[in-house]
C-alpha atoms as a PDB file:
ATOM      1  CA  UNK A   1       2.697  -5.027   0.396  1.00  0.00           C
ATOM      2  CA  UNK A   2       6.526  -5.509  -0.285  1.00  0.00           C
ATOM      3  CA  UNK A   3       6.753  -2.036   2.478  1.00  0.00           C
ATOM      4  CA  UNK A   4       4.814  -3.691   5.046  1.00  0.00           C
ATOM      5  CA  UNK A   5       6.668  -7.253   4.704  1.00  0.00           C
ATOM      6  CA  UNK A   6       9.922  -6.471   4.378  1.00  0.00           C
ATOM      7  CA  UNK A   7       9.574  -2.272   6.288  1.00  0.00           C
ATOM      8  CA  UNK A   8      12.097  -1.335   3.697  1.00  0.00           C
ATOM      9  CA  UNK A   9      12.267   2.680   4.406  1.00  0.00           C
ATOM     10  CA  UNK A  10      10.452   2.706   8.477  1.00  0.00           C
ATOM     11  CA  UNK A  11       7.421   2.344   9.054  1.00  0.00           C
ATOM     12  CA  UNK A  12       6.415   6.188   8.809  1.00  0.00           C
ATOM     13  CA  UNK A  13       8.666   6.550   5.830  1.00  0.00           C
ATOM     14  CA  UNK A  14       6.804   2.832   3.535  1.00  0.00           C
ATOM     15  CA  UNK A  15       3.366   4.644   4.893  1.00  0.00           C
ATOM     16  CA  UNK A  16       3.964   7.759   2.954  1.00  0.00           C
ATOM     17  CA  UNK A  17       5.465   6.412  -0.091  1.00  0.00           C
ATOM     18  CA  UNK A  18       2.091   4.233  -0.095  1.00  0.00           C
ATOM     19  CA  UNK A  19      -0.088   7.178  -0.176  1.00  0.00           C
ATOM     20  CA  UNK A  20       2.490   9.061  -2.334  1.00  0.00           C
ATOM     21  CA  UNK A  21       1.726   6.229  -5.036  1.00  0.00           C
ATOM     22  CA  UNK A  22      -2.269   6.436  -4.290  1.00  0.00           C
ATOM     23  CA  UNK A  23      -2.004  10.408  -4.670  1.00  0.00           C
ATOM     24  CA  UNK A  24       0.330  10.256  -7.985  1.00  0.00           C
ATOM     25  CA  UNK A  25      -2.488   7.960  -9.199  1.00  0.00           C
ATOM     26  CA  UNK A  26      -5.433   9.732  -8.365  1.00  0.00           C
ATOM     27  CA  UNK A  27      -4.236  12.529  -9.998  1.00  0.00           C
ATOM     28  CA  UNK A  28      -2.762  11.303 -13.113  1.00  0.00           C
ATOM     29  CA  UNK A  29      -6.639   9.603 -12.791  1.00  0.00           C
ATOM     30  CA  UNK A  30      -8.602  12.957 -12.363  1.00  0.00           C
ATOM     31  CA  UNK A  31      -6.774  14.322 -15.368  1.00  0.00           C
ATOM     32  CA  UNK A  32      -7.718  11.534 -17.683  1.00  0.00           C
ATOM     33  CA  UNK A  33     -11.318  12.208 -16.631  1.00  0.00           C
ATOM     34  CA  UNK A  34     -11.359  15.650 -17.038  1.00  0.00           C
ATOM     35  CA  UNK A  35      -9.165  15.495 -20.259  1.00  0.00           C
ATOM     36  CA  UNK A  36     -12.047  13.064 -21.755  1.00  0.00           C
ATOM     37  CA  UNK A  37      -9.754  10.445 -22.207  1.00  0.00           C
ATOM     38  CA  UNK A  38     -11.715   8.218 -20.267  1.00  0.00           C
ATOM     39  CA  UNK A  39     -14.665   7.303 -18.600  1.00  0.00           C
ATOM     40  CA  UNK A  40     -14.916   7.639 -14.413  1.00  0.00           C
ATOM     41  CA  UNK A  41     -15.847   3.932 -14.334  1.00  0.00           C
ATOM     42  CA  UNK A  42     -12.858   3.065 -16.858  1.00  0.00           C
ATOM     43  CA  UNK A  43     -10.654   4.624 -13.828  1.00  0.00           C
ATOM     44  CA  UNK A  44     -12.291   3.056 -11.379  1.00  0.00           C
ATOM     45  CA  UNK A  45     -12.310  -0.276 -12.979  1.00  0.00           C
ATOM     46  CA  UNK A  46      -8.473   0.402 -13.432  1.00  0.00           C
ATOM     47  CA  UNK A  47      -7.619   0.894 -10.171  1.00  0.00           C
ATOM     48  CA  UNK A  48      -9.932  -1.631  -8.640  1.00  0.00           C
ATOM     49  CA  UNK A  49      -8.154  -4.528 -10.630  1.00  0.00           C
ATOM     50  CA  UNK A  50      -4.597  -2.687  -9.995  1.00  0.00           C
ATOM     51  CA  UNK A  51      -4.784  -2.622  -5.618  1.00  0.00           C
ATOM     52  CA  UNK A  52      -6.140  -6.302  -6.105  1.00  0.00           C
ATOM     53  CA  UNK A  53      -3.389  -7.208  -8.150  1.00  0.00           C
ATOM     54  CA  UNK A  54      -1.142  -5.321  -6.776  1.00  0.00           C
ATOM     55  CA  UNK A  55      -1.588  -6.488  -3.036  1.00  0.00           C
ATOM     56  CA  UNK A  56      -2.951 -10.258  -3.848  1.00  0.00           C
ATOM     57  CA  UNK A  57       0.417 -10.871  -5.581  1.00  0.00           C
ATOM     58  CA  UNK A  58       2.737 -10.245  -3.037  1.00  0.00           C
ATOM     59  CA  UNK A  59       0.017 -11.535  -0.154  1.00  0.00           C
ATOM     60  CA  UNK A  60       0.021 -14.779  -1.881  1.00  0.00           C
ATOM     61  CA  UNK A  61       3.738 -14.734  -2.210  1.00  0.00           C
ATOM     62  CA  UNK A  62       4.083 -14.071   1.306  1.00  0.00           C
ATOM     63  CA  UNK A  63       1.621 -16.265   2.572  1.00  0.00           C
ATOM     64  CA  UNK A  64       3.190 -19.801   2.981  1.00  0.00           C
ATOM     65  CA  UNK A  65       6.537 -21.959   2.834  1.00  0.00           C
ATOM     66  CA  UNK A  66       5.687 -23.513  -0.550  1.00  0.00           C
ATOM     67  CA  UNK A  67       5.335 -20.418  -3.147  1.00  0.00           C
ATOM     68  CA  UNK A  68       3.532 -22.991  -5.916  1.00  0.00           C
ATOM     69  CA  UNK A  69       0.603 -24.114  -3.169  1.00  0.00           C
ATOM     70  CA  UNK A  70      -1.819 -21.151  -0.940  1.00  0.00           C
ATOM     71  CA  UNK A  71      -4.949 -23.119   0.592  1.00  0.00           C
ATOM     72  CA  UNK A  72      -4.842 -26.159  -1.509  1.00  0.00           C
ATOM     73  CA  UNK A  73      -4.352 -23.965  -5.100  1.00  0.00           C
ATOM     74  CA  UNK A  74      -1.775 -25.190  -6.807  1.00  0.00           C
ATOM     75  CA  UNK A  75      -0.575 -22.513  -9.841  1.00  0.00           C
ATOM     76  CA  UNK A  76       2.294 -24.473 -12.285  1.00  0.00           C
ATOM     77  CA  UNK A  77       3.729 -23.000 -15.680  1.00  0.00           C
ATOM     78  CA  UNK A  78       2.787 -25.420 -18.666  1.00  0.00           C
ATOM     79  CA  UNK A  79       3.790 -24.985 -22.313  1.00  0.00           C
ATOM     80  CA  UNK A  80       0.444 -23.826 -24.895  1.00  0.00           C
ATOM     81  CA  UNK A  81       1.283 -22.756 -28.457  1.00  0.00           C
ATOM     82  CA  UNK A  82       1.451 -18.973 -28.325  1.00  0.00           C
ATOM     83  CA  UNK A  83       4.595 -19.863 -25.784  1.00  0.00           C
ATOM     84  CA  UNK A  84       3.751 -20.411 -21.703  1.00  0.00           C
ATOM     85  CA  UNK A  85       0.914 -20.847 -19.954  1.00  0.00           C
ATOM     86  CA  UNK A  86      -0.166 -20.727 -16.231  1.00  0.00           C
ATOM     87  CA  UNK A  87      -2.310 -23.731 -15.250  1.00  0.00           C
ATOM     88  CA  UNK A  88      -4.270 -24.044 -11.859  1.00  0.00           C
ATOM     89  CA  UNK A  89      -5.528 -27.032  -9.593  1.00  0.00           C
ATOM     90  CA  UNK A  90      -8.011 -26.249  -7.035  1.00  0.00           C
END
């Protein structure tokens, strides 16, 4: 997301290093699998969660003026007692 916002390396170049990443993944994914490490749907749970997180993070960055507030969510940091705490109004 970062490539596409800021085009860092070119357009060609932030393309490739995206499907670079996907392919290192994949792989380092297929092994696990075959290795018996893990379960298919452990993977695909994994990287399910990781492109969410991984391009909802920087699209919500990136999506308004005020970093704290994205269609009427506001996110704050609030003190708990195992340390710091993220706490939401919607």
């Amino acid at each position: 997301m970062h490539h596409f916002e800021h085009d860092l390396l070119g357009s060609g170049w932030d393309a490739l290093s995206c499907v670079g990443g996907y392919a290192v993944a994949a792989s380092t994914a297929t092994f696990r699998v075959v290795a018996d490490v893990h379960y298919s749907t452990d993977v695909l749970s994994g990287a399910l969660i990781g492109t969410l997180v991984g391009y909802g993070v920087p699209l919500l960055h990136y999506a308004g003026h005020d970093a704290r507030s994205v269609s009427g969510i506001t996110l704050g940091l609030a003190p708990s007692p195992g340390g710091i705490g993220i706490r939401g109004v919607f």
